[in-house]
Protein backbone atom coordinates (compact mmCIF):
# COMPACT_ATOMS: atom_id res chain seq x y z
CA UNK A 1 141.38 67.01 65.55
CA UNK A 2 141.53 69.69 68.03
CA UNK A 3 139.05 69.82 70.91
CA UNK A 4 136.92 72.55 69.64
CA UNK A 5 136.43 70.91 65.92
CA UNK A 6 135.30 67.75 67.80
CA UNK A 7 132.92 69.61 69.84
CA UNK A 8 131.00 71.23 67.10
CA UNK A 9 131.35 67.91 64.85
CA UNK A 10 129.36 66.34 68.26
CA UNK A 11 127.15 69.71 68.62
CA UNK A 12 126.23 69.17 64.78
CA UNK A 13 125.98 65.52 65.53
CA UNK A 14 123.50 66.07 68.29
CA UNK A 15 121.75 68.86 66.26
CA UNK A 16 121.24 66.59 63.04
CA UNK A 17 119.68 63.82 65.72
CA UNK A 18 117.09 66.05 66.70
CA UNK A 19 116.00 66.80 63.35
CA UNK A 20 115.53 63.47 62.49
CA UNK A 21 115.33 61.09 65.17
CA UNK A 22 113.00 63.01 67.75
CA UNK A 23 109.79 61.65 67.15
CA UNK A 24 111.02 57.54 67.32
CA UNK A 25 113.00 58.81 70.41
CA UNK A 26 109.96 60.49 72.26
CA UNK A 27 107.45 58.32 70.91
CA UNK A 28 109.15 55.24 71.94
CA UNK A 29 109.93 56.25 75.32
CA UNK A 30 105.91 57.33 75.54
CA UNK A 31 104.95 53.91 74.96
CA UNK A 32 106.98 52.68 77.98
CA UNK A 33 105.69 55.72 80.38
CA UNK A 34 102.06 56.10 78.93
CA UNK A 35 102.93 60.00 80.43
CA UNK A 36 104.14 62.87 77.70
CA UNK A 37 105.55 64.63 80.36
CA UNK A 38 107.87 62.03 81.51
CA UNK A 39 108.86 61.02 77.99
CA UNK A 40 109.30 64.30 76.84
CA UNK A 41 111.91 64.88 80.30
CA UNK A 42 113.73 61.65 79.56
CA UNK A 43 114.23 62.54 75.90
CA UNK A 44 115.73 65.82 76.61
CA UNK A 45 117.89 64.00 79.04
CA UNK A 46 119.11 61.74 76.64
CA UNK A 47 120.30 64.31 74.30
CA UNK A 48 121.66 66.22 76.78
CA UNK A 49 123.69 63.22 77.92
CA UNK A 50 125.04 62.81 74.38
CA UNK A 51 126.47 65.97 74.49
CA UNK A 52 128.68 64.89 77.28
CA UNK A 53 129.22 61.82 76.47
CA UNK A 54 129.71 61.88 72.37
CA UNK A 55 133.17 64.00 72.77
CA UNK A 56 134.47 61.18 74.82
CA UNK A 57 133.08 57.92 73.12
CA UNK A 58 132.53 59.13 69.35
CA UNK A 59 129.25 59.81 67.75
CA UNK A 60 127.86 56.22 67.45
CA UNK A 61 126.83 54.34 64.51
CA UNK A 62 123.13 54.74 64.84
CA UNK A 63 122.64 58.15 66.80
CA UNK A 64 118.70 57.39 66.95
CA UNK A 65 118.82 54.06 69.04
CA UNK A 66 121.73 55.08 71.05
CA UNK A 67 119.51 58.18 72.21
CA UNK A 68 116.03 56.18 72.78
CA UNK A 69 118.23 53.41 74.59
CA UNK A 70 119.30 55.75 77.01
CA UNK A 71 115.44 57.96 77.38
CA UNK A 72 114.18 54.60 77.94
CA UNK A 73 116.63 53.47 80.54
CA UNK A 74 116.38 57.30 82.33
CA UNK A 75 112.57 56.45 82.30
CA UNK A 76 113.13 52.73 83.90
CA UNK A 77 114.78 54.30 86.55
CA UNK A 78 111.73 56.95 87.26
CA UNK A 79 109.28 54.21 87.43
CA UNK A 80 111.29 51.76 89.55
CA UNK A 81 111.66 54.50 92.39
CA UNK A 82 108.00 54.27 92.31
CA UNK A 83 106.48 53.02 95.14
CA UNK A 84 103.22 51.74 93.20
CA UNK A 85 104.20 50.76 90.04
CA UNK A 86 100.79 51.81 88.79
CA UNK A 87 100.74 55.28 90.21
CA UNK A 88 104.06 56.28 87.87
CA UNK A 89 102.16 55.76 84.76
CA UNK A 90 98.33 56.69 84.84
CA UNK A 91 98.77 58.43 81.67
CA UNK A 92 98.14 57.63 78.07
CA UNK A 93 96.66 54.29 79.75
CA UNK A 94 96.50 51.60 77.06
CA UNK A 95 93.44 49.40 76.13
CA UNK A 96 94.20 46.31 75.37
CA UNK A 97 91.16 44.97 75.48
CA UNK A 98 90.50 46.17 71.66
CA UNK A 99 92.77 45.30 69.06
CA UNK A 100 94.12 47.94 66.93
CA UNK A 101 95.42 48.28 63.47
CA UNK A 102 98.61 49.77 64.46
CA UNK A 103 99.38 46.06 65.53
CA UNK A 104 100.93 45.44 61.74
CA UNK A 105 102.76 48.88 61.32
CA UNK A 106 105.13 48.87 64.06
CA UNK A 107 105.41 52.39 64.33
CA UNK A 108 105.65 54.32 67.71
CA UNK A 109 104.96 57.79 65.93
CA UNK A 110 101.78 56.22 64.42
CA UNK A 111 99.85 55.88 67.43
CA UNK A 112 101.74 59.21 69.21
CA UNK A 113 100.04 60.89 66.36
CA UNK A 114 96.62 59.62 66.74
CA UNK A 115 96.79 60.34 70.62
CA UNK A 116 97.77 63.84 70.08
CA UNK A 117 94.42 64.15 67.54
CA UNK A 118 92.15 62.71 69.86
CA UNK A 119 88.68 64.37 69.78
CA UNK A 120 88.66 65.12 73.49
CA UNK A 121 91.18 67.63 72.20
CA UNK A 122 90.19 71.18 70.50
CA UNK A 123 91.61 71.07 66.86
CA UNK A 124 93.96 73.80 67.91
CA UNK A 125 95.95 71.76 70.67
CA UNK A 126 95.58 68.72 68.29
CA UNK A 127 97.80 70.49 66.17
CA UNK A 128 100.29 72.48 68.37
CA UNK A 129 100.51 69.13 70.95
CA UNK A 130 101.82 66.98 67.71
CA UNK A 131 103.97 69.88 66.20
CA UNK A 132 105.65 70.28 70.05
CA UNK A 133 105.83 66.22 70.68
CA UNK A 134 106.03 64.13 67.42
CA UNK A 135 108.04 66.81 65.07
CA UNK A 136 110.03 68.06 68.15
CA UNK A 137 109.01 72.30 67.37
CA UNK A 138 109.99 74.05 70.10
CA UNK A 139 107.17 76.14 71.52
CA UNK A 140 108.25 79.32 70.06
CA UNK A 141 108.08 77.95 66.78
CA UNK A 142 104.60 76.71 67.29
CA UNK A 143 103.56 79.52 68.78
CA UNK A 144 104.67 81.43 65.21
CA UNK A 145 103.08 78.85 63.14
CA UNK A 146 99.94 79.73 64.92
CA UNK A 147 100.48 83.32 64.94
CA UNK A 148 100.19 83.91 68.44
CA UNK A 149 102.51 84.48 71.40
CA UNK A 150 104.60 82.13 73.31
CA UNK A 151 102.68 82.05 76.45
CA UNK A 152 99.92 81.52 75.11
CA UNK A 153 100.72 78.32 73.15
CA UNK A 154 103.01 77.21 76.02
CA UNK A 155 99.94 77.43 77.84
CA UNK A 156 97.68 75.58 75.38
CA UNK A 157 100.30 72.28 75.16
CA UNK A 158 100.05 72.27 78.75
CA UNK A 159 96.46 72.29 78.88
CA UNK A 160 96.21 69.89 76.08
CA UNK A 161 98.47 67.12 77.87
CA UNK A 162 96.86 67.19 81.42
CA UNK A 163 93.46 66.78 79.14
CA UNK A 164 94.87 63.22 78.00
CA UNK A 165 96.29 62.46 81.61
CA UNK A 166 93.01 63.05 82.85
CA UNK A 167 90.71 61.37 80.15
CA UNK A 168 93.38 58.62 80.38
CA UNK A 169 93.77 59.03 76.38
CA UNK A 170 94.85 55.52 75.09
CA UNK A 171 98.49 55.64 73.54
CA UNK A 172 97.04 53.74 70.16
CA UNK A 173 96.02 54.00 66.62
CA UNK A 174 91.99 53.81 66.95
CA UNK A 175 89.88 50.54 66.04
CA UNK A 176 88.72 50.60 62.49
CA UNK A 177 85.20 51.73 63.40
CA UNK A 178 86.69 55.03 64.70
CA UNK A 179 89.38 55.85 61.87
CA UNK A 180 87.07 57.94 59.92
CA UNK A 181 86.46 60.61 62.15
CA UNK A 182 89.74 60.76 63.26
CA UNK A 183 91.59 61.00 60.52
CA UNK A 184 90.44 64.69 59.18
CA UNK A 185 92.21 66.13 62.90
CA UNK A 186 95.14 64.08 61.58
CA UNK A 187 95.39 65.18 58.17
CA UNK A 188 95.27 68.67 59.10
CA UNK A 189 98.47 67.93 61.56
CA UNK A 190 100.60 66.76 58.76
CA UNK A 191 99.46 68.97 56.75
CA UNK A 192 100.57 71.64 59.02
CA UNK A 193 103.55 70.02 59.65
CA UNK A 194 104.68 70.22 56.00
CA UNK A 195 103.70 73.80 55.78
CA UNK A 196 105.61 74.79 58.58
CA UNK A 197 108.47 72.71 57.16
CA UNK A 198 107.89 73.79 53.47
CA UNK A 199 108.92 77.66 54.68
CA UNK A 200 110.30 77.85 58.03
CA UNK A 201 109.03 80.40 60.33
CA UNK A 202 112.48 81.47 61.40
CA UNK A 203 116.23 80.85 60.70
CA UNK A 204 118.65 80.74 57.72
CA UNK A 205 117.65 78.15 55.69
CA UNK A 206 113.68 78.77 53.71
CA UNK A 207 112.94 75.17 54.22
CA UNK A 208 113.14 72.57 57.06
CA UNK A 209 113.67 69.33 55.20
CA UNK A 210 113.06 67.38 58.02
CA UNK A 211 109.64 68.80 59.33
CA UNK A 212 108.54 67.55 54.99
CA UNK A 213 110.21 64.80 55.23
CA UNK A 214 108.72 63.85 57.86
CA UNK A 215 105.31 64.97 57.15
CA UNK A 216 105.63 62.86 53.94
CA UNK A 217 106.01 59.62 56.09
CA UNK A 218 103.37 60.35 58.26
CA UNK A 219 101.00 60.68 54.95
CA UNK A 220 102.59 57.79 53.21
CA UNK A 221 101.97 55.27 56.32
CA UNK A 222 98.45 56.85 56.55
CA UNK A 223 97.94 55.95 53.15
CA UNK A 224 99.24 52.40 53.76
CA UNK A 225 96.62 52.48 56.43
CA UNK A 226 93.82 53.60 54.75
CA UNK A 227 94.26 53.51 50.93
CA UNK A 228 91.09 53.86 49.88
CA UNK A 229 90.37 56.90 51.96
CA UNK A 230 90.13 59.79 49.17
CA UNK A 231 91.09 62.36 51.57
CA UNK A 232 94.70 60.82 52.73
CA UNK A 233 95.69 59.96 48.83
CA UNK A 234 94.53 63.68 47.98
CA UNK A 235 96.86 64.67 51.05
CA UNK A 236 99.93 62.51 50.14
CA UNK A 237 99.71 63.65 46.07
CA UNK A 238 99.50 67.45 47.08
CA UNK A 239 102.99 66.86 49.58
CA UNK A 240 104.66 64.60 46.56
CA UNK A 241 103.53 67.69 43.99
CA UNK A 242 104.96 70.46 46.10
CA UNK A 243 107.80 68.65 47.12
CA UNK A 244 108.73 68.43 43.80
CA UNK A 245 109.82 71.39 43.38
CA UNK A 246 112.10 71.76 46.72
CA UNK A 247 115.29 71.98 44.98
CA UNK A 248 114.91 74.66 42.91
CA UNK A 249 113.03 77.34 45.63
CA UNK A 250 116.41 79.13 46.12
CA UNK A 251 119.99 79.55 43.90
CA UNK A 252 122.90 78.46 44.55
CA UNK A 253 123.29 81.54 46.49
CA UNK A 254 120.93 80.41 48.54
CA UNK A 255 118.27 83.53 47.21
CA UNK A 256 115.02 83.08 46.99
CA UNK A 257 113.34 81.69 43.39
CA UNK A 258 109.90 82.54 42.56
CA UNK A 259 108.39 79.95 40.78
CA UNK A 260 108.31 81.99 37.40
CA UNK A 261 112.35 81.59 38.01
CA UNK A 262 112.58 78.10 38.80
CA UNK A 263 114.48 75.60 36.26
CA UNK A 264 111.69 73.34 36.13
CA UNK A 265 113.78 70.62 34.10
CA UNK A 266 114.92 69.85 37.77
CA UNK A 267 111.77 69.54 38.94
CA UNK A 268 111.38 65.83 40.68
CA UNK A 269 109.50 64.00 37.85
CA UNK A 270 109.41 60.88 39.70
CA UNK A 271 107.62 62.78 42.86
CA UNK A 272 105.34 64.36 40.05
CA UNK A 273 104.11 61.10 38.15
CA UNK A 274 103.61 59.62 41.07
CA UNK A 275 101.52 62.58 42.39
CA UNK A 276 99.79 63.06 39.58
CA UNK A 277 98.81 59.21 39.96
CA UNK A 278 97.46 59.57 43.37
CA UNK A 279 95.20 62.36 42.30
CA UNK A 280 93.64 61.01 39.55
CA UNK A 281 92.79 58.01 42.09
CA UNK A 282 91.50 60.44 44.81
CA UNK A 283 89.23 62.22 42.57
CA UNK A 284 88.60 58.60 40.97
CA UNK A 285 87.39 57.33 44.65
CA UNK A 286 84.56 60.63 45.69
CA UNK A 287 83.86 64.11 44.89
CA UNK A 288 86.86 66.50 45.26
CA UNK A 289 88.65 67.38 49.01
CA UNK A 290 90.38 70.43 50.04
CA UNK A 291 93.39 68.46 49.56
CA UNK A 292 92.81 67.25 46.49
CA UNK A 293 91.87 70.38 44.99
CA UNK A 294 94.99 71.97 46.19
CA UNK A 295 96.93 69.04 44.76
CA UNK A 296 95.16 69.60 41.37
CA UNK A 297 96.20 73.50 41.54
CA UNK A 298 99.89 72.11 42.18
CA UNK A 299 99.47 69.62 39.29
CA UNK A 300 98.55 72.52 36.76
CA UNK A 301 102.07 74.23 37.84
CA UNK A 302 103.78 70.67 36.90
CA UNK A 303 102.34 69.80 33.56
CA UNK A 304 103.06 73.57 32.19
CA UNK A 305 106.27 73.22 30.45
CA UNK A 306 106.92 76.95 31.18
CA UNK A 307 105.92 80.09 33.58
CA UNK A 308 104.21 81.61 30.25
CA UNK A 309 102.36 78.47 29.22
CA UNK A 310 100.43 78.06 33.52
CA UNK A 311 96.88 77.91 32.54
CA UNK A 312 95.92 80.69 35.36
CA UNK A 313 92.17 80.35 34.03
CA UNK A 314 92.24 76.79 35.63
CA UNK A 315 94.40 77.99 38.82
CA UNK A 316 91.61 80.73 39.46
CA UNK A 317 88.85 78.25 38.64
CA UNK A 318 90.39 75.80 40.80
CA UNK A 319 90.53 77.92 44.04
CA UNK A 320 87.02 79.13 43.53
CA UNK A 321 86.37 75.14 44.21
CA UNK A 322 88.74 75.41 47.17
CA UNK A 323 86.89 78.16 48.28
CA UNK A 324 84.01 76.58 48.72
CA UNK A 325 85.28 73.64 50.31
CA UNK A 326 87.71 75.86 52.15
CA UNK A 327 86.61 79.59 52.99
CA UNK A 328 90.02 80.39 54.28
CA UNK A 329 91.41 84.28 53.95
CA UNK A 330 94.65 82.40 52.98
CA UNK A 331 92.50 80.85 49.92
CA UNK A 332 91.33 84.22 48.99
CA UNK A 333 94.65 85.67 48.72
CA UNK A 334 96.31 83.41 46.75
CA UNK A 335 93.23 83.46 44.42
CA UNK A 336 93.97 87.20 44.15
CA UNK A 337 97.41 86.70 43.10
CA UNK A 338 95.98 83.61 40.62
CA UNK A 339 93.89 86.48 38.98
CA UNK A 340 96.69 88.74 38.52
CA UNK A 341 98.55 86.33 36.26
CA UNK A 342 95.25 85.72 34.25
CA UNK A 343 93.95 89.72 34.05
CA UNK A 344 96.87 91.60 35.21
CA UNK A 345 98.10 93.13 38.60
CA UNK A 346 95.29 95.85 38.54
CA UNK A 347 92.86 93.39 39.08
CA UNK A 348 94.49 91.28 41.46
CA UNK A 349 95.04 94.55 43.43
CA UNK A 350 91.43 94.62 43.25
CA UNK A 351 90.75 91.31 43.97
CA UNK A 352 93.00 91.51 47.19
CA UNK A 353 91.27 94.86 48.68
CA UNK A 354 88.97 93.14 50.79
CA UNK A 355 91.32 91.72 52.76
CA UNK A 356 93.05 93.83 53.77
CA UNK A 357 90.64 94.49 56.50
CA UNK A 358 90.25 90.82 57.73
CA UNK A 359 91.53 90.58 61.21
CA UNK A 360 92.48 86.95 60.27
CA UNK A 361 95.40 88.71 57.91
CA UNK A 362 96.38 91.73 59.87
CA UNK A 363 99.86 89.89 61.33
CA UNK A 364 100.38 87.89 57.89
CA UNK A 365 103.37 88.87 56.42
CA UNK A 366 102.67 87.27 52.66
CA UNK A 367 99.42 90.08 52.55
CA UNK A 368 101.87 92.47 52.59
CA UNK A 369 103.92 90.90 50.75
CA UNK A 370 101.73 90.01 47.97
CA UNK A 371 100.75 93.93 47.96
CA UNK A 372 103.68 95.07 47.34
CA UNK A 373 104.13 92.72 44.09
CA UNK A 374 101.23 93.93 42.84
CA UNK A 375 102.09 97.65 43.54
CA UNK A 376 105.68 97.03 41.82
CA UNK A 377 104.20 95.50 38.41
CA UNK A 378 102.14 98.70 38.69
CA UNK A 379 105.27 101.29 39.29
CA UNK A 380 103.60 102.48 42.05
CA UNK A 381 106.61 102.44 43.45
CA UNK A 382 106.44 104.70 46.97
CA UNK A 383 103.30 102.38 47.82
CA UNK A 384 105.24 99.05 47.37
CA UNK A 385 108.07 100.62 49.33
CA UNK A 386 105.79 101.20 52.16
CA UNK A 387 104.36 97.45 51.86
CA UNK A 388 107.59 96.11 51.31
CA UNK A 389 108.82 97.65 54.73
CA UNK A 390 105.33 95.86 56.01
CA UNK A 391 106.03 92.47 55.21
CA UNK A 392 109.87 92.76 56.42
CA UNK A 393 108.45 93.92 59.71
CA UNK A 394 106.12 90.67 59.93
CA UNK A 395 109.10 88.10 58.15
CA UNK A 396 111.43 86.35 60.48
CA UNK A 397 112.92 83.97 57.74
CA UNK A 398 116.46 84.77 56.73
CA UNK A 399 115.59 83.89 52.93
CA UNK A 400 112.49 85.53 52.65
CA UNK A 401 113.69 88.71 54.15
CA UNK A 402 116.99 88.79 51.69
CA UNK A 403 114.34 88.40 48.79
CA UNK A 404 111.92 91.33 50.31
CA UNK A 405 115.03 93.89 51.33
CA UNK A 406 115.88 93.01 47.72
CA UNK A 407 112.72 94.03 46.00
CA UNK A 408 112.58 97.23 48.76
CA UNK A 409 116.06 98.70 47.25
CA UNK A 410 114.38 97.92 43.91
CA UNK A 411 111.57 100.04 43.83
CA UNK A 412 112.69 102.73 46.50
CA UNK A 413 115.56 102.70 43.41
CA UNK A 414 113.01 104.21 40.88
């Protein structure tokens, strides 16, 4: 093996650790440092370390405890050149005075979770802080899950970190008594997580299996934690139900499928029943959730045996629940494009007109996007052009803008 093959084996090596062993690695050095900043340094050292060390020794066995042995032993070393042993970690400052349930599960990422969604934090930082820290985003890509600039969020995970430094957050999962008001901040994390995952903002491949993956565990040990709670089984079944159908979003090729071109005898029947199970016991439990309702629009897709047989009068019925549990522009738009399966594009055109003013939209790519689908069932062809060359201009994902420069050539073609 020449030297440059076993440098990019180790590159990829290193690369594939990130993806899927960053959280344990931060999350484990947290709980010896009770400071995110520290952890977060030691981390980065220890993959940088296996960079220059993997081409000499070979990529070890287990790539994950090799890297958190050595973050934890670059964050010994910090604290011991501490003069007060206390001064080195006033962060994340534990409370053991009040047992927690995490005490069973054994699970660093757990309580990093839960500290990142503490309520002295704004929902917003909740979010990016456990996007940047447990699933290891950089800050660009939070900042484009957010739809905002870099500064700006770089900015806001700062801000959100000296906030639990100075409110001496505990580094815990909460006491029972205070699960259920945490665990809505929570929910919407993974949720995000998964939807960031499901199409990734940027790069060549349309979905990051490790950001679902991931989000999946964090919903399945939250479920384990809490399984009567309706809103964390409606969660998990809508992840399971959309997951489903991973495999089949793109070709062989690697080109984008719409879901009217998706083999849906490949469809993950096991992910579906088991789903499907979880929402019939969420909507069993208390009246519907956002999540559930969204899970119930996914389970319509996976019970029609065919694009032709969707029941699009129960899609459109169903987000006219979500809207009211849910009044997000986001809602509204795919409602408009529910409609114009059930009455035709003309109407979903119609249906999507008022939005096209919300400020909310006016950097959202799949507005555009969805326009120009709607323009191109109509052959209004030089007006779907024109949106076409919108939604490219607001698409950074290598799949999605294959699949748009497609459709462009398409209709500039007639």
């Amino acid at each position: 093996m020449t030297e440059a093959i076993a440098n990019r084996t180790v590159g990829e090596a290193v690369a594939e650790a990130h993806r899927t062993e960053w959280a344990r690695v931060f999350a484990t050095t947290a709980q010896l440092t009770r400071d995110l900043d520290l952890a977060e340094e030691c981390a980065q050292e220890a993959y940088a370390q296996a960079l220059l060390t993997w081409p000499e020794t070979g990529i070890p066995d287990r790539p994950g405890a090799w890297l958190t042995t050595i973050a934890r032993n670059r964050a010994r070393d910090v604290l011991r050149r501490e003069s007060n042993f206390r001064r080195a970690m006033p962060l994340l400052a534990a409370d053991e005075r009040v047992p927690g349930p995490e005490d069973g599960l054994d699970d660093d990422r757990l309580r990093l979770i839960f500290t990142c969604c503490h309520p002295a934090l704004g929902r917003d930082a909740q979010v990016a802080l456990t996007l940047r820290l447990v699933c290891g985003l950089s800050t660009a890509e939070v900042a484009r899950a957010y739809v905002v600039q870099e500064a700006t969020m770089a900015a806001r995970i700062t801000r959100a970190k000296k906030k639990i430094a100075t409110a001496r957050i505990p580094y815990r999962v909460p006491a029972p008594d205070q699960l259920g008001e945490r665990v809505s901040a929570v929910l919407e994390v993974v949720h995000l997580i998964f939807t960031t995952g499901h199409t990734a903002p940027t790069g060549a491949q349309l979905i990051r299996r490790d950001l679902t993956g991931s989000a999946i565990r964090l919903a399945r040990m939250l479920h384990l934690l809490m399984p009567n709670e309706a809103e964390i089984t409606g969660l998990l079944a809508l992840l399971l139900l959309v997951e489903a159908r991973a495999d089949t979003r793109t070709s062989e090729s690697g080109r984008l499928l719409l879901l009217s071109e998706q083999d849906r005898s490949r469809w993950d029947s096991q992910l579906i029943s088991e789903g499907t199970a979880l929402l019939t016991d969420a909507l069993r439990r208390r009246a519907p959730t956002r999540y559930a309702v969204e899970a119930a629009i996914a389970a319509v897709h996976a019970e029609a045996r065919s694009w032709e047989e969707t029941d699009w009068t129960e899609i459109v019925s169903l987000y006219g629940v979500l809207l009211q549990l849910w009044p997000s522009p986001v809602v509204k738009l795919n409602r408009a494009v529910a409609i114009s399966f059930r009455d035709g594009p003309a109407a979903g055109l119609d249906a999507l007109a008022p939005l096209l003013a919300d400020p909310a939209l006016a950097t959202y790519g799949y507005l555009s996007a969805v326009r120009a689908d709607l323009l191109r069932r109509l052959h209004r062809w030089a007006e779907a052009a024109g949106a076409y060359e919108e939604a490219l201009a607001l698409t950074d994902n290598e799949v999605e803008r294959a699949f748009l420069i497609e459709r462009l050539r398409e209709v500039q073609a007639r």
